[in-house]
Protein backbone atom coordinates (compact mmCIF):
# COMPACT_ATOMS: atom_id res chain seq x y z
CA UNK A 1 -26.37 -14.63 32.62
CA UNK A 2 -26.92 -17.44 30.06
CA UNK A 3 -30.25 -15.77 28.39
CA UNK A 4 -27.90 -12.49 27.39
CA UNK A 5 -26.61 -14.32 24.13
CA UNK A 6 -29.87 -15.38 23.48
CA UNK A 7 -31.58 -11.64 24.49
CA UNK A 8 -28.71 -10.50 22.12
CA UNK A 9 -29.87 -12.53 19.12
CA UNK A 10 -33.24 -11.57 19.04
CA UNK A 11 -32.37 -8.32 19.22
CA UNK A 12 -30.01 -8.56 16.19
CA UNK A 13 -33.21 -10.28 14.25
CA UNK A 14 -34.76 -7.05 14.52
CA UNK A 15 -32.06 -4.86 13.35
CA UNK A 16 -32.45 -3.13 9.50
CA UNK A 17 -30.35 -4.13 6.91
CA UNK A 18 -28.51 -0.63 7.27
CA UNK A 19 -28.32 -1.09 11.39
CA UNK A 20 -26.80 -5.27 10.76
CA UNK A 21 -24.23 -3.28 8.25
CA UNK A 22 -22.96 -1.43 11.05
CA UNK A 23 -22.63 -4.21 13.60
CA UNK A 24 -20.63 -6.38 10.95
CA UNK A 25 -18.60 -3.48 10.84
CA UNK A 26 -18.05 -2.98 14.22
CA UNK A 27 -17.68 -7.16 14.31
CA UNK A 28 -14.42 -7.05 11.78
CA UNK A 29 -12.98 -4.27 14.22
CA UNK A 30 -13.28 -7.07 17.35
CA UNK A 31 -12.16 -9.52 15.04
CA UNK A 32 -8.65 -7.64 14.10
CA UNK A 33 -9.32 -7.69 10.25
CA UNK A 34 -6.62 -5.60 8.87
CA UNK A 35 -7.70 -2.10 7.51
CA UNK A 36 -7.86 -2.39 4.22
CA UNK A 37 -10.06 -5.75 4.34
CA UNK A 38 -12.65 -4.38 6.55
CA UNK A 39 -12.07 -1.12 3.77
CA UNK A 40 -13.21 -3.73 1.07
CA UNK A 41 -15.61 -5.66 2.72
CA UNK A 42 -17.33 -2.58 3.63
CA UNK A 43 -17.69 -1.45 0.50
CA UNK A 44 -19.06 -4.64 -1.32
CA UNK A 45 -21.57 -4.50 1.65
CA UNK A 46 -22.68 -1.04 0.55
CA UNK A 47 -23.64 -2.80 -3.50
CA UNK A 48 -25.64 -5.57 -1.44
CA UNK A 49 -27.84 -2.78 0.39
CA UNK A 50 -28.56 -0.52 -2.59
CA UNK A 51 -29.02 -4.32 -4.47
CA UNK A 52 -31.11 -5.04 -1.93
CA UNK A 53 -33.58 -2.49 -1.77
CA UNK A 54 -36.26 -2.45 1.22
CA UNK A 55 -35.79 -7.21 0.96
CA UNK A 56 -33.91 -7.87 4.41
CA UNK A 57 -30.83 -9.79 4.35
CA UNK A 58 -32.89 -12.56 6.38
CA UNK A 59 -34.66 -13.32 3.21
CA UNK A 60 -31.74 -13.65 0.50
CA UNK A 61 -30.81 -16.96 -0.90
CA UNK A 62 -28.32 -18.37 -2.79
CA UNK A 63 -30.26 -17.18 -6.26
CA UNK A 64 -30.46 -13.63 -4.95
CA UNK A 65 -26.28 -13.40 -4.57
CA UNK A 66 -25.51 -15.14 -7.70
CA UNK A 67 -28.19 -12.06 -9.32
CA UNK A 68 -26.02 -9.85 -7.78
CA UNK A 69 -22.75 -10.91 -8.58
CA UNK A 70 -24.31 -10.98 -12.20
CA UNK A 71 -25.28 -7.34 -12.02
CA UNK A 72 -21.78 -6.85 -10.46
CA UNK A 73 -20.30 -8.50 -12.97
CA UNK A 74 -21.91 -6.78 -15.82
CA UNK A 75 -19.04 -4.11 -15.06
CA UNK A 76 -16.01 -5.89 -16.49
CA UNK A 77 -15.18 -6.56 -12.97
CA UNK A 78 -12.09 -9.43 -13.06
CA UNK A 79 -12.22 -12.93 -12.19
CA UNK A 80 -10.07 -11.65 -8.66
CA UNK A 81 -12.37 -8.99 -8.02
CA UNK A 82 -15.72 -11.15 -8.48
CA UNK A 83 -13.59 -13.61 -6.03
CA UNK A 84 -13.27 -10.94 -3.15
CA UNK A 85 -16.82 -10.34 -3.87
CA UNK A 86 -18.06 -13.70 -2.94
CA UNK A 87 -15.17 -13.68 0.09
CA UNK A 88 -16.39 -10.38 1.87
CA UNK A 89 -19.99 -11.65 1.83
CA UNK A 90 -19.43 -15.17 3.18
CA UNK A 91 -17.88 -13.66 5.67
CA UNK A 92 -21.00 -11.10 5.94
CA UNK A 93 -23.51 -14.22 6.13
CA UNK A 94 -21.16 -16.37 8.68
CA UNK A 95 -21.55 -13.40 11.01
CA UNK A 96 -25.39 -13.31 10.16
CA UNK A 97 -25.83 -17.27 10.90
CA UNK A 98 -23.59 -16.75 13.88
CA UNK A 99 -26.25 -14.64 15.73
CA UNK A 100 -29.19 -16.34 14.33
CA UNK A 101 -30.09 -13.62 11.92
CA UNK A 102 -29.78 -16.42 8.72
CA UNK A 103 -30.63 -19.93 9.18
CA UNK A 104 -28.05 -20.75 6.11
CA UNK A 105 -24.65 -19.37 4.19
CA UNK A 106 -26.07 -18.74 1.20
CA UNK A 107 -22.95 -17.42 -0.35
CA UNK A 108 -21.23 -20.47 0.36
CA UNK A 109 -23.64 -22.43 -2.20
CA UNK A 110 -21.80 -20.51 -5.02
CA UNK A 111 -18.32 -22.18 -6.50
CA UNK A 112 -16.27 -19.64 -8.30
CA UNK A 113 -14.40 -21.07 -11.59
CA UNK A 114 -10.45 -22.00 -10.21
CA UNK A 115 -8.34 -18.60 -10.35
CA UNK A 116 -5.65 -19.32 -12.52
CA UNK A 117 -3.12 -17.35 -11.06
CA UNK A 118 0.19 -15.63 -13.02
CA UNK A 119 3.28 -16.46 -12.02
CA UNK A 120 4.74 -14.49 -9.81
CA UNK A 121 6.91 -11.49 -11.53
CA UNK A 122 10.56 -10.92 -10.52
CA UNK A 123 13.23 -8.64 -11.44
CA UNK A 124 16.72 -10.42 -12.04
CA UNK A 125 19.42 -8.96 -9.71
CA UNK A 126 20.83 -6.92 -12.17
CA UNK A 127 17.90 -4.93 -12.83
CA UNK A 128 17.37 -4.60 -8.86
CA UNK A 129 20.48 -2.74 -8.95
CA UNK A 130 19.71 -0.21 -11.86
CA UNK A 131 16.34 -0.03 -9.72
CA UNK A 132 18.06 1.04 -6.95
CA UNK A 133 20.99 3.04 -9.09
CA UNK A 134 17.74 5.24 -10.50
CA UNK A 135 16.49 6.33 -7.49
CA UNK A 136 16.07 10.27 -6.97
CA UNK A 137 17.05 11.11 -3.34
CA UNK A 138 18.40 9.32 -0.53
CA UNK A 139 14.76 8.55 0.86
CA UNK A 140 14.01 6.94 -2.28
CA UNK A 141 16.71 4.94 -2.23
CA UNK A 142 15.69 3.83 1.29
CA UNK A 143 12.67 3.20 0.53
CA UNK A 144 13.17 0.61 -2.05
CA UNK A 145 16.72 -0.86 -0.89
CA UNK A 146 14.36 -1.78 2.67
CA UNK A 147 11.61 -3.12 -0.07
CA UNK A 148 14.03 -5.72 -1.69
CA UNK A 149 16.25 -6.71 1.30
CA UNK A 150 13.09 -7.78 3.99
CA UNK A 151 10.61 -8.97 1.27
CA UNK A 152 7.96 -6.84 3.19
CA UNK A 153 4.21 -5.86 2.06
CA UNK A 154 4.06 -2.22 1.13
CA UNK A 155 1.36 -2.14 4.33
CA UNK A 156 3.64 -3.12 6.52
CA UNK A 157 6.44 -0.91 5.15
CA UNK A 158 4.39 2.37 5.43
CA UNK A 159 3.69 1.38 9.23
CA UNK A 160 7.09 1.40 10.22
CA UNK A 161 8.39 3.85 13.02
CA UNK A 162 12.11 4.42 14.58
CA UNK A 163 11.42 2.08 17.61
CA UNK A 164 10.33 -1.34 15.62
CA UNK A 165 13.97 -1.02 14.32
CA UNK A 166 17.10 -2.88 15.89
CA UNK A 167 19.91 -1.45 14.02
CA UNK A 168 22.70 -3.11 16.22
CA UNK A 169 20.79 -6.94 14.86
CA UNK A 170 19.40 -5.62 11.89
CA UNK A 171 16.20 -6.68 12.37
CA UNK A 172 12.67 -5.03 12.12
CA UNK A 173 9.44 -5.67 13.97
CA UNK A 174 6.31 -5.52 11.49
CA UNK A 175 2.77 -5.80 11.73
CA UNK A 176 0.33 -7.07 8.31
CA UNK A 177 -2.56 -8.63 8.12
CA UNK A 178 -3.20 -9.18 12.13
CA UNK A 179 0.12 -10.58 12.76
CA UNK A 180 3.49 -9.56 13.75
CA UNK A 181 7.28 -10.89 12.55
CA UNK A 182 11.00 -9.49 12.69
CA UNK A 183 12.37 -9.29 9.19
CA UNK A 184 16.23 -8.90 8.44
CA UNK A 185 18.18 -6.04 6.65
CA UNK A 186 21.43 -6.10 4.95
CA UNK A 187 24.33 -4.25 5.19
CA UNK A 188 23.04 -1.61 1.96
CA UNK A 189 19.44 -1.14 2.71
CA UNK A 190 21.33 -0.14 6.47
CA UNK A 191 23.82 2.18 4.86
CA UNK A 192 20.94 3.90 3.02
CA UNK A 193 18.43 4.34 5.60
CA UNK A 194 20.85 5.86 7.61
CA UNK A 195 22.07 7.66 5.48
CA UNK A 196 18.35 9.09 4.65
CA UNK A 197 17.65 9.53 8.06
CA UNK A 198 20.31 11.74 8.76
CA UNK A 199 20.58 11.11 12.71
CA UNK A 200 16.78 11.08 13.04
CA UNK A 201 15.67 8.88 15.67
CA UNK A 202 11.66 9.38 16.30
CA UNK A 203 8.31 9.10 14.17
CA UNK A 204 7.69 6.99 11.37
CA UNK A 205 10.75 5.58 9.30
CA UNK A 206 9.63 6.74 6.05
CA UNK A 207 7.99 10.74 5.92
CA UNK A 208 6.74 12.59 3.23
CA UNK A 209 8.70 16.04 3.91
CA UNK A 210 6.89 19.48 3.42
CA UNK A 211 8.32 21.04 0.17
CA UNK A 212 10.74 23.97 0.39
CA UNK A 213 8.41 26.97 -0.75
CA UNK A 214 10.21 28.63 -3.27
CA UNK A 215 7.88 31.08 -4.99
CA UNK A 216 6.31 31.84 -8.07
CA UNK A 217 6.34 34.16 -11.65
CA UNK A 218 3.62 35.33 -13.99
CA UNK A 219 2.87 37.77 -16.29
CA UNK A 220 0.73 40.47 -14.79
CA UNK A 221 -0.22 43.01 -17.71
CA UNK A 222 3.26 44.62 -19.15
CA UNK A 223 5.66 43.14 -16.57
CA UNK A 224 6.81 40.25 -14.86
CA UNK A 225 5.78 39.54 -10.79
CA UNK A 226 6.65 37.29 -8.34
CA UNK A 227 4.71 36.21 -5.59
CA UNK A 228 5.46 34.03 -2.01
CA UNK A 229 4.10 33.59 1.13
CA UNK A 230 5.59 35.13 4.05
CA UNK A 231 5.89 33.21 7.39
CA UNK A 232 7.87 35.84 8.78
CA UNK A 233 4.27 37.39 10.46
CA UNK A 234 3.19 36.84 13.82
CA UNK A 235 -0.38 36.60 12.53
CA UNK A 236 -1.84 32.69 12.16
CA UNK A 237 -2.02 32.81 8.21
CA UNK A 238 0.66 34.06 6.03
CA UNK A 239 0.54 36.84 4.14
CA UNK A 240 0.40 36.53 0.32
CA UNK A 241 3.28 38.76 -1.30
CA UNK A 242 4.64 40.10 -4.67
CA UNK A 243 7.02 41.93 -6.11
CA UNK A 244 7.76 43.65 -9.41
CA UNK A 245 10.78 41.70 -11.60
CA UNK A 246 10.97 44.15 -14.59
CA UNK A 247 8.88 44.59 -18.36
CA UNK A 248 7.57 41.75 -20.16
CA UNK A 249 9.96 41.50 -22.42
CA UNK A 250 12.75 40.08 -20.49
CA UNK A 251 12.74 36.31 -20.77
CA UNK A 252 11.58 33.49 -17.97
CA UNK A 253 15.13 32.90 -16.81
CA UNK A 254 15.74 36.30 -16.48
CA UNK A 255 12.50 36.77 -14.20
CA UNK A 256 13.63 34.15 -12.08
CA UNK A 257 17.04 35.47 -11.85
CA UNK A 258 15.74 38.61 -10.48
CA UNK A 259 12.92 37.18 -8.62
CA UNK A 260 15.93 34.98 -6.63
CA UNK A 261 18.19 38.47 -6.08
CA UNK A 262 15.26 40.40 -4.47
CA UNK A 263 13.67 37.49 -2.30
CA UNK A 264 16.85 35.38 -1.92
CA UNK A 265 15.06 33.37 0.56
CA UNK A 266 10.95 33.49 -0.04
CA UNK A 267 10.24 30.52 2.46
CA UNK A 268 12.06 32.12 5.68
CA UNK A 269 10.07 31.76 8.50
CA UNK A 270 7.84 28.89 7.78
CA UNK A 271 8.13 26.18 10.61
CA UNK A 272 7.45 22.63 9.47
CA UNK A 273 5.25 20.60 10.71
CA UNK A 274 4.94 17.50 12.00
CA UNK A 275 5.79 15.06 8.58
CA UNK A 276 2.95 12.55 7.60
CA UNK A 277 4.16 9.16 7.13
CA UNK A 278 4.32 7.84 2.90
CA UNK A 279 1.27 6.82 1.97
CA UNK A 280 0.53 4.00 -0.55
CA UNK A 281 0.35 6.92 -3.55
CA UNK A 282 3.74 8.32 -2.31
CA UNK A 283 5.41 5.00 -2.35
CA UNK A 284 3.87 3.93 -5.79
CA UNK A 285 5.30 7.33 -7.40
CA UNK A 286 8.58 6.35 -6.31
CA UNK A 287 8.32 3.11 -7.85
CA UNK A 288 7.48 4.26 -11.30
CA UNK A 289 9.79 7.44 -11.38
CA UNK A 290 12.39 5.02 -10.56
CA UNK A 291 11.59 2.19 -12.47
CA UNK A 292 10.82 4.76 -16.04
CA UNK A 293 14.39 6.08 -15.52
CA UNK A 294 16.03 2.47 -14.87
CA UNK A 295 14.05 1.71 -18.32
CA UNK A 296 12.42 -1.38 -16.67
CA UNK A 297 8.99 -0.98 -17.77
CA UNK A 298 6.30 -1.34 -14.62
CA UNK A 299 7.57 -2.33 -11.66
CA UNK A 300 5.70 -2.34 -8.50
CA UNK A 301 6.83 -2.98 -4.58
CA UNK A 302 5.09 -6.16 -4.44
CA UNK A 303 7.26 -6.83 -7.44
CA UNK A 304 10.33 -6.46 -5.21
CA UNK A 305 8.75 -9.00 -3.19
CA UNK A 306 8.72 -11.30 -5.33
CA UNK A 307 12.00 -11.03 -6.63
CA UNK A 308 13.67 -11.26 -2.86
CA UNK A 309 11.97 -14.31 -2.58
CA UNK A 310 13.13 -15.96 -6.23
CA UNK A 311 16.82 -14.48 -5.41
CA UNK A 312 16.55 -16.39 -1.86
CA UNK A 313 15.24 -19.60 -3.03
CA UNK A 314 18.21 -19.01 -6.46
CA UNK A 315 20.92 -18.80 -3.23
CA UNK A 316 19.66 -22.37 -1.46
CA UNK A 317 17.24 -20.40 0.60
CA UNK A 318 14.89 -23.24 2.85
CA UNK A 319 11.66 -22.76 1.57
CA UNK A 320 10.40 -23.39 5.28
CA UNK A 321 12.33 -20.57 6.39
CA UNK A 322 11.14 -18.26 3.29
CA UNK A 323 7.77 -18.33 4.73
CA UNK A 324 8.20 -17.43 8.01
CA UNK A 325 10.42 -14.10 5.93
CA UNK A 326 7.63 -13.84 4.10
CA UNK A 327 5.35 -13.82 6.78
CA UNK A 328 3.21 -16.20 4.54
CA UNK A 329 -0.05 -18.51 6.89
CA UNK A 330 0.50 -21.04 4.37
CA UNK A 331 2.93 -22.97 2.99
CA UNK A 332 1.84 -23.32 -0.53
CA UNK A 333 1.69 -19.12 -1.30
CA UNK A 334 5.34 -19.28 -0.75
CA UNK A 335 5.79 -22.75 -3.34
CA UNK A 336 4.55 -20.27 -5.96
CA UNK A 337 8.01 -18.51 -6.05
CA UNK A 338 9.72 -22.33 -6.53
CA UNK A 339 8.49 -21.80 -10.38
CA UNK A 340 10.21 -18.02 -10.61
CA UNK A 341 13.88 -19.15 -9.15
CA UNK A 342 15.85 -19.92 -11.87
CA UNK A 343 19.18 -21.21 -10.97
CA UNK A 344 18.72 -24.51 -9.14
CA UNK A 345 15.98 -24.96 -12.59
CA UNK A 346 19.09 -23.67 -14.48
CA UNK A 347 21.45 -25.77 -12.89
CA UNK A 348 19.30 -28.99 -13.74
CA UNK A 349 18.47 -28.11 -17.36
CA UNK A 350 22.12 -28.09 -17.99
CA UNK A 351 23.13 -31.54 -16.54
CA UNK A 352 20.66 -33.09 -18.03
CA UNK A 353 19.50 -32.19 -21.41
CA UNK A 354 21.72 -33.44 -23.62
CA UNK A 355 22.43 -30.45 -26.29
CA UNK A 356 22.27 -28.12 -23.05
């Protein structure tokens, strides 16, 4: 039993390049990296193998990754990005020197220039309520009402389904980045999601809902046609239909008026099926429809983030208890928000400077 480690070792020494991709891969999986890190990692692995060429990864040195960062850099990449390069392939190389493939990390030889980082951005609490005033639908409104009252991660938000939620406490169970927390809701975001949901009780909380089908008019030659898809056959596709409106020289409005009177109801028939949960795109659209209509310029869920955590610190918030909210592995990410609160800031500028 103790040579199998050792049996397994040489046997990862005489893997390919392509073949050790593919067991790091497999390695982040058994290692509970969230999705979208093993995503990235992945994919900064794929530059290093076309870099690479037929040299095995046995062979690279420090000089070899800082050429390659070089030649990644050469694409305008920013000072982040070049950072999560260098991240994904220490952790690439640790797993190599773990099984004996590398006798050395040579990514960690390289020191990336301190990330100065922006402070955070935060919406005051006025404009989170014309955010929330400028939503479209009730889902919307959900959707970014849940966003501001629990402070979530739009991963975590997306992964949320009927059971993780405790409606009688208030509370939510969530899952990001390998770890799970319960996060609180207030009395609004509770009003709207049920208000969305509509006495739904399974699936995810937030769905993207098939659209309504309701039909189509063109020009076809010297008349106006519309044209739908009926459901109503037992056959497994539908069958494409149309349906002469009147001459071409009636207007738009009037083709649609008469296209509504002869197929009052063009999508009858057509069962749904089973809704998708939002996806990152879906949640990012609402966000800027909402946000262009409020007039608030760019304003992204993380951005909601930020401003629940500047509004709890501004309300005497314990910054101890912010992180555990936050669901933040380190005490210092959630400091960062200390320099966004304004009112205790506020409150000392004015007893103190004299022409305050």
């Amino acid at each position: 039993m103790g040579s199998e480690p050792g049996a397994r070792r040489a046997e990862l020494r005489g893997l390919s390049n392509e073949e050790l991709a593919a067991q790091f891969t497999q390695w982040l999986v058994c290692q509970r990296y969230a999705k979208q890190t093993r995503w990235c990692y992945n994919r900064v692995l794929r530059k290093l193998l076309e870099f690479c060429g037929s040299k095995r990864f046995a062979r690279l040195t420090h000089i070899d990754i800082r050429h390659f960062l070089s030649d990644a850099s050469f694409r305008d990449l920013s000072q982040e990005v070049v950072r999560r390069h260098i991240w994904a392939l220490r952790c690439f190389f640790d797993f190599l020197c773990l099984n004996d493939v590398v006798s050395e990390v040579a990514p960690r030889f390289i020191r990336p220039r301190p990330l100065k980082r922006p402070i955070p951005r935060a919406l005051s609490e006025e404009n989170v309520r014309k955010l929330i005033r400028a939503s479209a639908t009730p889902r919307n409104r959900a959707v970014i009402e849940l966003f501001y009252s629990t402070g979530c991660r739009l991963s975590e938000i997306v992964n949320i389904k009927m059971e993780h939620i405790d409606f009688k406490n208030r509370t939510i169970r969530v899952s990001g980045k390998g770890k799970e927390r319960r996060v609180f809701f207030g009395s609004h975001a509770h009003s709207a999601i049920l208000t969305y949901l509509n006495g739904r009780a399974t699936g995810h909380l937030f769905q993207s809902g098939i659209p309504v089908q309701r039909g189509a008019i063109h020009q076809n030659g010297n008349r106006w046609y519309g044209y739908w898809l009926d459901y109503r056959s037992t056959k497994t596709k539908p069958i494409r239909r149309s349906i002469s409106l009147g001459p071409r020289s009636m207007s738009r409005s009037r083709a649609w008026e008469s296209f509504r009177r002869l197929v009052p109801n063009p999508d009858i028939g057509h069962v749904r099926k089973i809704p998708r949960p939002l996806d990152r795109s879906a949640i990012a659209q609402i966000f800027q429809q909402a946000s262009f209509k409020a007039g608030l310029g760019k304003v992204t869920s993380h951005c909601l983030r930020h401003s629940f955590a500047a509004h709890m610190l501004d309300h005497g918030a314990d910054v101890r208890r912010l992180q555990e909210m936050l669901g933040h592995a380190c005490l210092v990410s959630t400091e960062r928000y200390a320099s966004v609160a304004a009112a205790s800031a506020a409150k000392i500028y004015k007893s103190a400077h004299p022409r305050s």
